[in-house]
PDB file of N, CA and C in Angstrom:
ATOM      1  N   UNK A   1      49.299 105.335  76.964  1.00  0.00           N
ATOM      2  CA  UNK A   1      50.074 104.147  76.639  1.00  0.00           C
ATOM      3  C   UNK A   1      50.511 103.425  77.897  1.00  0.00           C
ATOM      4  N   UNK A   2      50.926 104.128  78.864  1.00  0.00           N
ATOM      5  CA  UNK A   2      51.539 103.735  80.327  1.00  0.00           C
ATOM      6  C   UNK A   2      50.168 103.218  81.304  1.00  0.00           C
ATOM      7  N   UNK A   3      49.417 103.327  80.705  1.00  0.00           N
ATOM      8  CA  UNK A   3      47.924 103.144  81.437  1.00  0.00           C
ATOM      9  C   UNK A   3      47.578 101.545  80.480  1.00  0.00           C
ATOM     10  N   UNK A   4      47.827 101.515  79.269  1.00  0.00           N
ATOM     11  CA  UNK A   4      46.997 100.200  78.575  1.00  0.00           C
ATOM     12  C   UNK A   4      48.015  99.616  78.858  1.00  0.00           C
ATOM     13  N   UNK A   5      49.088  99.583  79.251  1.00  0.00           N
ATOM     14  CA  UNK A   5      50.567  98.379  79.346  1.00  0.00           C
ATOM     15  C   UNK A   5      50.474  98.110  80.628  1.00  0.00           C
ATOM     16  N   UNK A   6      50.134  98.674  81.902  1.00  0.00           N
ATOM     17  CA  UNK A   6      49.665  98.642  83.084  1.00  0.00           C
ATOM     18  C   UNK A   6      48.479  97.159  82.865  1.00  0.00           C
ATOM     19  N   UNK A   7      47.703  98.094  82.779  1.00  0.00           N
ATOM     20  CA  UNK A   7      46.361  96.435  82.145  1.00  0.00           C
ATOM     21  C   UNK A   7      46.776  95.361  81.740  1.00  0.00           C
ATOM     22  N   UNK A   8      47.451  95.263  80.743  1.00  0.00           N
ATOM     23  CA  UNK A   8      48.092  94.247  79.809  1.00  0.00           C
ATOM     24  C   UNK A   8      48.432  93.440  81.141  1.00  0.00           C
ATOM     25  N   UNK A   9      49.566  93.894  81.998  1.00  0.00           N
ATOM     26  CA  UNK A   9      50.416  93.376  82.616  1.00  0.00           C
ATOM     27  C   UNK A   9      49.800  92.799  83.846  1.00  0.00           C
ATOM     28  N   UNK A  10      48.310  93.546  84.370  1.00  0.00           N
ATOM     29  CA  UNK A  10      47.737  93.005  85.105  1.00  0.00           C
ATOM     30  C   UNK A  10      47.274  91.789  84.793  1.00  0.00           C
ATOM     31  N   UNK A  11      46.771  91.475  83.473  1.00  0.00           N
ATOM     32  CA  UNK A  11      46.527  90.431  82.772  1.00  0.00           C
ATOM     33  C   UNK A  11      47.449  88.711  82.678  1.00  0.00           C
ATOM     34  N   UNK A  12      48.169  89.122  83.037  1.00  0.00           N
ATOM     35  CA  UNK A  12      49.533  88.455  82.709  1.00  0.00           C
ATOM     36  C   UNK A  12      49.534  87.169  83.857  1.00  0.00           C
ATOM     37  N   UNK A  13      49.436  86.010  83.236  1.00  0.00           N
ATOM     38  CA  UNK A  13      49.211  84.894  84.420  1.00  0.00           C
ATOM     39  C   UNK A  13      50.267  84.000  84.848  1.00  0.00           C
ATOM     40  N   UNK A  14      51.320  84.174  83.710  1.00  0.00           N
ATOM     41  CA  UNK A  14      52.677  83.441  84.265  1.00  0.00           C
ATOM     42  C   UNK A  14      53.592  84.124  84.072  1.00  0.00           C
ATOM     43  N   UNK A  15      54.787  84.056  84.580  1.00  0.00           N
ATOM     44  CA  UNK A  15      56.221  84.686  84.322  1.00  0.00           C
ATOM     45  C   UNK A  15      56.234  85.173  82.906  1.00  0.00           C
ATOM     46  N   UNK A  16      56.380  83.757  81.968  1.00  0.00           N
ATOM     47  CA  UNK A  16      56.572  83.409  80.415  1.00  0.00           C
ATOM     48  C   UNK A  16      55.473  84.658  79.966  1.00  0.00           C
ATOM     49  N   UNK A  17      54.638  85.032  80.317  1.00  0.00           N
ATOM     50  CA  UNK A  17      53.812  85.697  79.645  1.00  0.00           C
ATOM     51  C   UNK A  17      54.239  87.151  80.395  1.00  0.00           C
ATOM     52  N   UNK A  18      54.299  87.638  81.177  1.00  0.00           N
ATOM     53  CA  UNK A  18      55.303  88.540  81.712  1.00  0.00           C
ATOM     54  C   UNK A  18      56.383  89.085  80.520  1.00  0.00           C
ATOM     55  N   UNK A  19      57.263  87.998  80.845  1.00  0.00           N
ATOM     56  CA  UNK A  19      58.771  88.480  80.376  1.00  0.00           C
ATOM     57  C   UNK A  19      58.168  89.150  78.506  1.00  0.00           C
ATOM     58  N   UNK A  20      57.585  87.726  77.697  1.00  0.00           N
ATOM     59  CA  UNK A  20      56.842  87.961  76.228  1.00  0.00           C
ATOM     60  C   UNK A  20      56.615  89.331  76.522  1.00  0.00           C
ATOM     61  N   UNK A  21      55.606  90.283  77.069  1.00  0.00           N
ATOM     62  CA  UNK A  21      54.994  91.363  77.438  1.00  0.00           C
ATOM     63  C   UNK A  21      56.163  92.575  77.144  1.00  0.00           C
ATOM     64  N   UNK A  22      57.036  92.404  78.259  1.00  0.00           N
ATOM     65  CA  UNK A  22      57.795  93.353  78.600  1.00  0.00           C
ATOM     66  C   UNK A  22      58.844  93.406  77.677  1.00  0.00           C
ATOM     67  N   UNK A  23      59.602  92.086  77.534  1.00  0.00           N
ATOM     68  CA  UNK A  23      60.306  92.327  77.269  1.00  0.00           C
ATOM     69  C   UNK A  23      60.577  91.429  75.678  1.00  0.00           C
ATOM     70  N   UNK A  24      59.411  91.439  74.759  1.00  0.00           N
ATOM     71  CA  UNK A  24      59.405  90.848  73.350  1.00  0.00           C
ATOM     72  C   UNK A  24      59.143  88.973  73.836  1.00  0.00           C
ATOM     73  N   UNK A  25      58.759  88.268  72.592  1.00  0.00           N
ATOM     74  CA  UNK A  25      58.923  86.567  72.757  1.00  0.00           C
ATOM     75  C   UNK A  25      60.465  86.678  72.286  1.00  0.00           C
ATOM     76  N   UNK A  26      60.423  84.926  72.958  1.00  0.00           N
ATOM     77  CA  UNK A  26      61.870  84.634  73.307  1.00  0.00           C
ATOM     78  C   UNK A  26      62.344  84.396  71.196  1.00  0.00           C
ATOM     79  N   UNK A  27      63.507  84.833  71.247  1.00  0.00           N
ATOM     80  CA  UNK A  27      64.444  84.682  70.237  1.00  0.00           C
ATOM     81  C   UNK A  27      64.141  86.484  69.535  1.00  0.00           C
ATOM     82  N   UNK A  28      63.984  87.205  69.801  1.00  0.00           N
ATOM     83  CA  UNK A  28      64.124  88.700  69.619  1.00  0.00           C
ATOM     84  C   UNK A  28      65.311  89.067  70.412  1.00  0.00           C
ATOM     85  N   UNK A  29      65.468  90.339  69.588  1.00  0.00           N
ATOM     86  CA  UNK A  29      66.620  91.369  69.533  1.00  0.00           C
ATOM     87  C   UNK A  29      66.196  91.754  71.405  1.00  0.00           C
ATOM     88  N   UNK A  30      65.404  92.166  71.373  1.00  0.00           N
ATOM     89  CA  UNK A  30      65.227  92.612  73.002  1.00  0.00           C
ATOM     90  C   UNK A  30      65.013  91.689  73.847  1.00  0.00           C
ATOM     91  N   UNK A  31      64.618  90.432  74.255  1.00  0.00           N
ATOM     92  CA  UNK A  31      64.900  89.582  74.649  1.00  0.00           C
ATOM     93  C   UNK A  31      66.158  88.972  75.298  1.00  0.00           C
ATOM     94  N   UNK A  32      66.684  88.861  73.958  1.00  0.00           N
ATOM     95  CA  UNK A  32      67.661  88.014  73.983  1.00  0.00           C
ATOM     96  C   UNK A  32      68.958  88.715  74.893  1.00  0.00           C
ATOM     97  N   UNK A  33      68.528  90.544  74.828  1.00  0.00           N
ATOM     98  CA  UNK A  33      69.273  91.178  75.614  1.00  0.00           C
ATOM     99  C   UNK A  33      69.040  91.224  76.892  1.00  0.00           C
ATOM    100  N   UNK A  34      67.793  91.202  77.122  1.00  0.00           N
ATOM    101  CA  UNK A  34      67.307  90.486  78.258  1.00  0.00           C
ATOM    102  C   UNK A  34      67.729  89.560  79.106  1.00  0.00           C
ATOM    103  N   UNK A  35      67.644  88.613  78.270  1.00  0.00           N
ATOM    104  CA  UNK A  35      68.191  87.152  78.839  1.00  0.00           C
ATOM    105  C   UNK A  35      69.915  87.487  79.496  1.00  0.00           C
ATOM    106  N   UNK A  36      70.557  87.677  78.324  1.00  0.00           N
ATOM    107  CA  UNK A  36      71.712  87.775  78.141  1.00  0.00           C
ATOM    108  C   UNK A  36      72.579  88.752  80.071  1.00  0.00           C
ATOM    109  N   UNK A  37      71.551  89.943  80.032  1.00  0.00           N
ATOM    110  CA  UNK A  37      71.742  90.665  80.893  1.00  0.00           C
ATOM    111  C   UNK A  37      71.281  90.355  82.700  1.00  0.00           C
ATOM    112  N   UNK A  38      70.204  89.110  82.169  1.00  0.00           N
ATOM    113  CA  UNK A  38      69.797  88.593  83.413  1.00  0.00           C
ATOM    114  C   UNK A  38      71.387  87.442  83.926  1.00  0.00           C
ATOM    115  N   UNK A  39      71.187  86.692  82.810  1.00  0.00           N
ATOM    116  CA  UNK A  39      72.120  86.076  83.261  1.00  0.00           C
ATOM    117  C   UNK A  39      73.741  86.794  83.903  1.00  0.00           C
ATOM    118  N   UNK A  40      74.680  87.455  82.971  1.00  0.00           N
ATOM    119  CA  UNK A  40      75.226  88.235  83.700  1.00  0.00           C
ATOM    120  C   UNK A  40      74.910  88.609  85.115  1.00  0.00           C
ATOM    121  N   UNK A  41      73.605  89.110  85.483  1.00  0.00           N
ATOM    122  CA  UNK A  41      73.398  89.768  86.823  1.00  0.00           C
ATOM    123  C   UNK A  41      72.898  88.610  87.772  1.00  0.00           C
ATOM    124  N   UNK A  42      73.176  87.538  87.341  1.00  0.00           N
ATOM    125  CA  UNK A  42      73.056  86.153  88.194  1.00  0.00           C
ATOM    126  C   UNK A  42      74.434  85.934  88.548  1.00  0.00           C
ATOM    127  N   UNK A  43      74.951  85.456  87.739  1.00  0.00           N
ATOM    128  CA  UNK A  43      77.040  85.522  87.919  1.00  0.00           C
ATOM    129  C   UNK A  43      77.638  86.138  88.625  1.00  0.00           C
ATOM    130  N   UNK A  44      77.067  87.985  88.379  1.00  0.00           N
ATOM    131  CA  UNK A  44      77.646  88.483  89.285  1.00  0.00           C
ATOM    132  C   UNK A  44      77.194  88.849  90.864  1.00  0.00           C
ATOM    133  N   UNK A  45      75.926  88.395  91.198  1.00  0.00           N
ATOM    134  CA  UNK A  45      75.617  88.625  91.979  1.00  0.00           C
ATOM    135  C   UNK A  45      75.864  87.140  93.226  1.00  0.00           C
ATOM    136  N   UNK A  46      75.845  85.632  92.443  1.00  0.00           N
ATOM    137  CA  UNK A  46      76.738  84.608  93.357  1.00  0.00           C
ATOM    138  C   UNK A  46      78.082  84.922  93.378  1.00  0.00           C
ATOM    139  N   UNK A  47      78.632  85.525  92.178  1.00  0.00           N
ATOM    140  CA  UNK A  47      80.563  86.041  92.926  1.00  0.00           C
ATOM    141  C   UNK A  47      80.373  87.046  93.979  1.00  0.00           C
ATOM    142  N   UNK A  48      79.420  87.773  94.028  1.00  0.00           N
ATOM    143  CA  UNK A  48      79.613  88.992  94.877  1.00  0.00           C
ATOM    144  C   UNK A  48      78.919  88.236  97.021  1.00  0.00           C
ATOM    145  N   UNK A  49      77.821  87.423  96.815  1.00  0.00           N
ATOM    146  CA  UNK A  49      78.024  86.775  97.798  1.00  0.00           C
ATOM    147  C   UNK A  49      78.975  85.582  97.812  1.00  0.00           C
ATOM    148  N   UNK A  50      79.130  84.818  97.302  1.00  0.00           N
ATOM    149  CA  UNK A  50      80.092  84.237  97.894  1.00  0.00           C
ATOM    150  C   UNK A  50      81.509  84.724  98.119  1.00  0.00           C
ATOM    151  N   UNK A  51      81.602  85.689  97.487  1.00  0.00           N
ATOM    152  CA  UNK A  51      83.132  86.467  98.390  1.00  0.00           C
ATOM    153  C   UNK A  51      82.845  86.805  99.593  1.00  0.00           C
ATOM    154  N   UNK A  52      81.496  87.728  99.755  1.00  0.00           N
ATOM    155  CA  UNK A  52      81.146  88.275 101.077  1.00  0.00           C
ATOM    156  C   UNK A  52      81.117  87.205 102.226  1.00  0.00           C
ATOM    157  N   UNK A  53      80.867  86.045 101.983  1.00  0.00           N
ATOM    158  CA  UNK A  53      80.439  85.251 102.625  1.00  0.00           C
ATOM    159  C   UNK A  53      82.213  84.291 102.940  1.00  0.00           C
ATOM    160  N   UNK A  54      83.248  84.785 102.283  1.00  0.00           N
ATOM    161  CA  UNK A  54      84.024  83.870 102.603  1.00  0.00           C
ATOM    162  C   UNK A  54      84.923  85.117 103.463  1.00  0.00           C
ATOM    163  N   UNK A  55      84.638  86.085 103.274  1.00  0.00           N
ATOM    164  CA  UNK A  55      84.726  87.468 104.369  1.00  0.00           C
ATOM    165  C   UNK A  55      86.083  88.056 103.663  1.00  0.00           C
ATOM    166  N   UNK A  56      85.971  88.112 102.165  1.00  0.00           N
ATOM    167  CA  UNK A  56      87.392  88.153 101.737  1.00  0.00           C
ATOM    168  C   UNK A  56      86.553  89.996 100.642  1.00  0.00           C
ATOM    169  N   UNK A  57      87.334  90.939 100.699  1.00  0.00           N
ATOM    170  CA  UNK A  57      87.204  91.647 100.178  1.00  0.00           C
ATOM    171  C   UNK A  57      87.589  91.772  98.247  1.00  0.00           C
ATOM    172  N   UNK A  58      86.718  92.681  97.531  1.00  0.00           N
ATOM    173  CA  UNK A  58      87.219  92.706  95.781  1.00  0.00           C
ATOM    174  C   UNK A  58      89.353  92.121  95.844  1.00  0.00           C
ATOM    175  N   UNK A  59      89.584  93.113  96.240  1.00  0.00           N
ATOM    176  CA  UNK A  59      91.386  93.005  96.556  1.00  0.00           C
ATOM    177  C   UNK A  59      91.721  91.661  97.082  1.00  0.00           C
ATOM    178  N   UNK A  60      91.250  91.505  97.692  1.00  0.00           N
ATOM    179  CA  UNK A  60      91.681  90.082  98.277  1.00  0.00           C
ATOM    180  C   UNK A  60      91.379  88.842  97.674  1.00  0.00           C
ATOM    181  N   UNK A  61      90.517  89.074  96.517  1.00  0.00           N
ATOM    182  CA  UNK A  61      89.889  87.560  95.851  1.00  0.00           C
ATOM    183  C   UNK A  61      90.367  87.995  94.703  1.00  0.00           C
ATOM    184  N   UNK A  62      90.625  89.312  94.410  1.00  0.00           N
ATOM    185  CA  UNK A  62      91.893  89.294  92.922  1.00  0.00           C
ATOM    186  C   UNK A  62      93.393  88.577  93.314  1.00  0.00           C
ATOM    187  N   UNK A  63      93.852  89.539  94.202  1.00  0.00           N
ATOM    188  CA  UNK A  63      95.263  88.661  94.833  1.00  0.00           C
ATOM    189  C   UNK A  63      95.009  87.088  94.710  1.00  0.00           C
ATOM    190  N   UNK A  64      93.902  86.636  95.242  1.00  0.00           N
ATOM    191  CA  UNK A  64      94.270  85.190  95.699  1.00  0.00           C
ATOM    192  C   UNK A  64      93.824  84.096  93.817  1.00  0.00           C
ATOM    193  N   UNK A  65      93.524  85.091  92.628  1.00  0.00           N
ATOM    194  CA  UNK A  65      93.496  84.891  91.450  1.00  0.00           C
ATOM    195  C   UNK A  65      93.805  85.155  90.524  1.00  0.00           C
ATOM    196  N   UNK A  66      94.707  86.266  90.990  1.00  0.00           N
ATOM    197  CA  UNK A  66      95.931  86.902  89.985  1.00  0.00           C
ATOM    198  C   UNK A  66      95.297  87.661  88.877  1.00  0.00           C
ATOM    199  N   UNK A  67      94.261  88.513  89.564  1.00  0.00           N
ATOM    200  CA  UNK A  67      93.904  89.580  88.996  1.00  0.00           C
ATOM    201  C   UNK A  67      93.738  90.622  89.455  1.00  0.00           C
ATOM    202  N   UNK A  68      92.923  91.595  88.804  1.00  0.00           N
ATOM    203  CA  UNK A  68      93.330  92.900  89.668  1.00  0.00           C
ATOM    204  C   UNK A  68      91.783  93.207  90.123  1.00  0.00           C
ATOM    205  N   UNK A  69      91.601  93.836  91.055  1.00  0.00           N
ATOM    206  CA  UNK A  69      90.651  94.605  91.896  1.00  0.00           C
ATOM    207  C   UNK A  69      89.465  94.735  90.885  1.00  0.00           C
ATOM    208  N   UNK A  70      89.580  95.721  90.033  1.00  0.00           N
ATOM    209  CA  UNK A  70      88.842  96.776  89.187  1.00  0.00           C
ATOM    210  C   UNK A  70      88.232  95.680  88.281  1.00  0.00           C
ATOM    211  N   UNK A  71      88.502  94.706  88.011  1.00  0.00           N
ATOM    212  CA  UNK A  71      88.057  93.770  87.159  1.00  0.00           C
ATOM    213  C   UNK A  71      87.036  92.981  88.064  1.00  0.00           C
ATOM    214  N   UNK A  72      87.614  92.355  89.030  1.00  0.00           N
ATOM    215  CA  UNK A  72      86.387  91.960  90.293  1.00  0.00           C
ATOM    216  C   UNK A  72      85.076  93.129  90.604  1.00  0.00           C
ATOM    217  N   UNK A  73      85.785  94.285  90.709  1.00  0.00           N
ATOM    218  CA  UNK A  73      84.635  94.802  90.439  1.00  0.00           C
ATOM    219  C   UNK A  73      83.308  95.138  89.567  1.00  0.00           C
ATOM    220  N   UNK A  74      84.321  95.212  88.396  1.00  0.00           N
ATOM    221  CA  UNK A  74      83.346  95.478  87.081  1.00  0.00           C
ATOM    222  C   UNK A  74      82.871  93.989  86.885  1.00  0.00           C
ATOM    223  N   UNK A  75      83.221  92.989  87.189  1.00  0.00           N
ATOM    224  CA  UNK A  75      82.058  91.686  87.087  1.00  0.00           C
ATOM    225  C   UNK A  75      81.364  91.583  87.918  1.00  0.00           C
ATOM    226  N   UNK A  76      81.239  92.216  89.476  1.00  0.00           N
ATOM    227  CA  UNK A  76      80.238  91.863  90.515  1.00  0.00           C
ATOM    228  C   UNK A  76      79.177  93.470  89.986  1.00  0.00           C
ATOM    229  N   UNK A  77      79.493  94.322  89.428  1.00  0.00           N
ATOM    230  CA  UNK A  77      78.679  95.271  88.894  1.00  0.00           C
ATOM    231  C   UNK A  77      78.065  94.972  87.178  1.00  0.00           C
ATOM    232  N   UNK A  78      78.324  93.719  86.839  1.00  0.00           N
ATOM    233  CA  UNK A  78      77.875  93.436  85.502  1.00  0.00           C
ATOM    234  C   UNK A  78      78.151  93.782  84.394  1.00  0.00           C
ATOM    235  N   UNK A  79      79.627  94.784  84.435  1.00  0.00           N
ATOM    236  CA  UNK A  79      79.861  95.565  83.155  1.00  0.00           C
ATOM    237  C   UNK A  79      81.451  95.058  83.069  1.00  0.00           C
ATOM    238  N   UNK A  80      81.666  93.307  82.866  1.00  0.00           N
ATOM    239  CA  UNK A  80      82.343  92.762  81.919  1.00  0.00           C
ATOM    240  C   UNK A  80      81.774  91.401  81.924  1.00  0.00           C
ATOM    241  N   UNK A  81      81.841  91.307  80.412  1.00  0.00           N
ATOM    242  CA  UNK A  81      81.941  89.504  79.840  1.00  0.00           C
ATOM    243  C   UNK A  81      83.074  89.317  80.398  1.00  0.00           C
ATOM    244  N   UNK A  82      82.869  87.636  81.012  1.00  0.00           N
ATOM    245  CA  UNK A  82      83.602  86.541  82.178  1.00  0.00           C
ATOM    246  C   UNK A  82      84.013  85.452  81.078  1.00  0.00           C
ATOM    247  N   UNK A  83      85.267  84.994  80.956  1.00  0.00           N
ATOM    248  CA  UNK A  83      85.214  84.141  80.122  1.00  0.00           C
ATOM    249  C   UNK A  83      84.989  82.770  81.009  1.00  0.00           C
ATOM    250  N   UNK A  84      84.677  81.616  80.424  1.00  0.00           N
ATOM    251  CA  UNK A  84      84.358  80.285  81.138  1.00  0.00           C
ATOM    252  C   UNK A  84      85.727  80.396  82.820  1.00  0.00           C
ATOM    253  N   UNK A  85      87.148  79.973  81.790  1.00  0.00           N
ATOM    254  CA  UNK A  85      87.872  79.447  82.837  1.00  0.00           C
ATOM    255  C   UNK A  85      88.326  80.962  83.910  1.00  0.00           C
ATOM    256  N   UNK A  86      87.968  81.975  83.301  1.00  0.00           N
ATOM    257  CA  UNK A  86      88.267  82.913  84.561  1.00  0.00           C
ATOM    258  C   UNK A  86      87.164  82.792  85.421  1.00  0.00           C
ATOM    259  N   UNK A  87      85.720  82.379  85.109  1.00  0.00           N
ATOM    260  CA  UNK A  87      84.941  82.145  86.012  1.00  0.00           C
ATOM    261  C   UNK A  87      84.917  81.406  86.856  1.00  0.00           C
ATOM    262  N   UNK A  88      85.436  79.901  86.829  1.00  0.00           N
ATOM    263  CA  UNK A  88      85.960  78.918  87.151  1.00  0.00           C
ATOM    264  C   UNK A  88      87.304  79.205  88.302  1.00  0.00           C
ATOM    265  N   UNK A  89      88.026  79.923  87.909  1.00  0.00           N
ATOM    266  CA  UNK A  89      89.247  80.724  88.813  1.00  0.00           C
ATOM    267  C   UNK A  89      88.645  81.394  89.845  1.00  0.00           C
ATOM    268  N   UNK A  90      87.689  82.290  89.567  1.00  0.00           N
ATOM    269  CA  UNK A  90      87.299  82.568  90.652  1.00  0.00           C
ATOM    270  C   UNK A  90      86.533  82.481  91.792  1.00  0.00           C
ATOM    271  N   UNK A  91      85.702  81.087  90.925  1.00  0.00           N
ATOM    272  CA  UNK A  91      85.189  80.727  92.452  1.00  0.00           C
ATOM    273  C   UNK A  91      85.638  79.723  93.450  1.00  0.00           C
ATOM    274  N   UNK A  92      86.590  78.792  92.209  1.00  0.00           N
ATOM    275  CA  UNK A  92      87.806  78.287  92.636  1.00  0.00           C
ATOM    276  C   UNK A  92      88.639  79.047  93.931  1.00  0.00           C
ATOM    277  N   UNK A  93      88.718  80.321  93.787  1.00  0.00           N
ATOM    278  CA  UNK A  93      89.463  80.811  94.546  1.00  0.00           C
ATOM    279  C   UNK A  93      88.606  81.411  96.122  1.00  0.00           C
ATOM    280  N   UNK A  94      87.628  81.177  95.957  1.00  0.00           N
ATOM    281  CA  UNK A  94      86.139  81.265  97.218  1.00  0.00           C
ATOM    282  C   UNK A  94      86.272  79.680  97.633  1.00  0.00           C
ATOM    283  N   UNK A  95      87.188  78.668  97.327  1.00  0.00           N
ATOM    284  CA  UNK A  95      86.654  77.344  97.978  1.00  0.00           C
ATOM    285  C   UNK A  95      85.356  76.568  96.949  1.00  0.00           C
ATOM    286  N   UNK A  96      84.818  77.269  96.207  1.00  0.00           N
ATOM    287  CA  UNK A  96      84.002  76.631  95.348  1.00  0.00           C
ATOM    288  C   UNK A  96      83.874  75.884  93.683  1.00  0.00           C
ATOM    289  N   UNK A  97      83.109  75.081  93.466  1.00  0.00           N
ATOM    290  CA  UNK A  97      83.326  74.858  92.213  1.00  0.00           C
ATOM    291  C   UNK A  97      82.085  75.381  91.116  1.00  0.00           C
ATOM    292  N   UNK A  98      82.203  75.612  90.234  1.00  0.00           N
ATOM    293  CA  UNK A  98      81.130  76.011  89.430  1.00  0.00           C
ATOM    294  C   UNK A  98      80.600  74.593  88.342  1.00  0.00           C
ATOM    295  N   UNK A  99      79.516  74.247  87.903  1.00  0.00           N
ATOM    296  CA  UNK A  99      78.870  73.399  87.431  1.00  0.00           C
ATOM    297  C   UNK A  99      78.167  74.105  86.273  1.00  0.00           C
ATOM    298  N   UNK A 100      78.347  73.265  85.088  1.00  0.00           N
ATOM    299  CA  UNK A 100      77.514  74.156  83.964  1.00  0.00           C
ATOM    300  C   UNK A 100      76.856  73.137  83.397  1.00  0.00           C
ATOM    301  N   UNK A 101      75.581  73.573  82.909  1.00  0.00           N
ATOM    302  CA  UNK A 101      74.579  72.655  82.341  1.00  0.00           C
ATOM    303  C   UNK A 101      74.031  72.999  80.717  1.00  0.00           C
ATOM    304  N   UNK A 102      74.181  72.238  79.946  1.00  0.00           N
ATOM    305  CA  UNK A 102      73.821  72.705  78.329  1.00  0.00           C
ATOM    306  C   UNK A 102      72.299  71.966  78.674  1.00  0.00           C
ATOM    307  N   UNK A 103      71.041  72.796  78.316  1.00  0.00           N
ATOM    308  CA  UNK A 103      69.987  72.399  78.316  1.00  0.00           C
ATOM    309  C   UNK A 103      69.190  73.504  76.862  1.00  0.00           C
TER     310      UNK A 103
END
């Protein structure tokens, strides 16, 4: 099985046909967890550089947003839902603004 999905995948000529492959077509149960989990690990991975980059440590970008540590952490590690305006707070609090696009 790990040998014909290998092939398959060699086969595979764009992303879109990739992701379909691996990970179901778009609007499925696995997918959509997919998606869902990519995105998360996009979020948290611009909060996690742009803190680094403003040279401010987890503790120090909770303080300066009136939250606590452990929560900065568990969003730059992907294991919490961010609501809009706390997202907004915190990059607010890096000097930045966040921009959202409905497409």
């Amino acid at each position: 099985m790990a040998k014909e999905k290998t092939i398959k995948l060699q086969d595979c000529m764009t992303l879109d046909e990739f992701l379909d492959e691996e990970f179901g077509k778009e609007g499925t149960e696995e997918r959509r967890q997919f998606d869902a989990e990519t995105h998360a690990f996009c979020i948290a991975e611009s909060l996690k550089e742009e803190r680094l980059r403003a040279g401010l440590t987890q503790q120090q970008l909770a303080e300066r947003v009136g939250t606590k540590k452990a929560y900065i952490s568990r969003i730059e590690n992907g294991k919490a839902d961010i609501q809009l305006s706390t997202l907004f707070r915190l990059f607010e609090g890096l000097g930045k603004r966040v921009s959202v696009a409905i497409m």
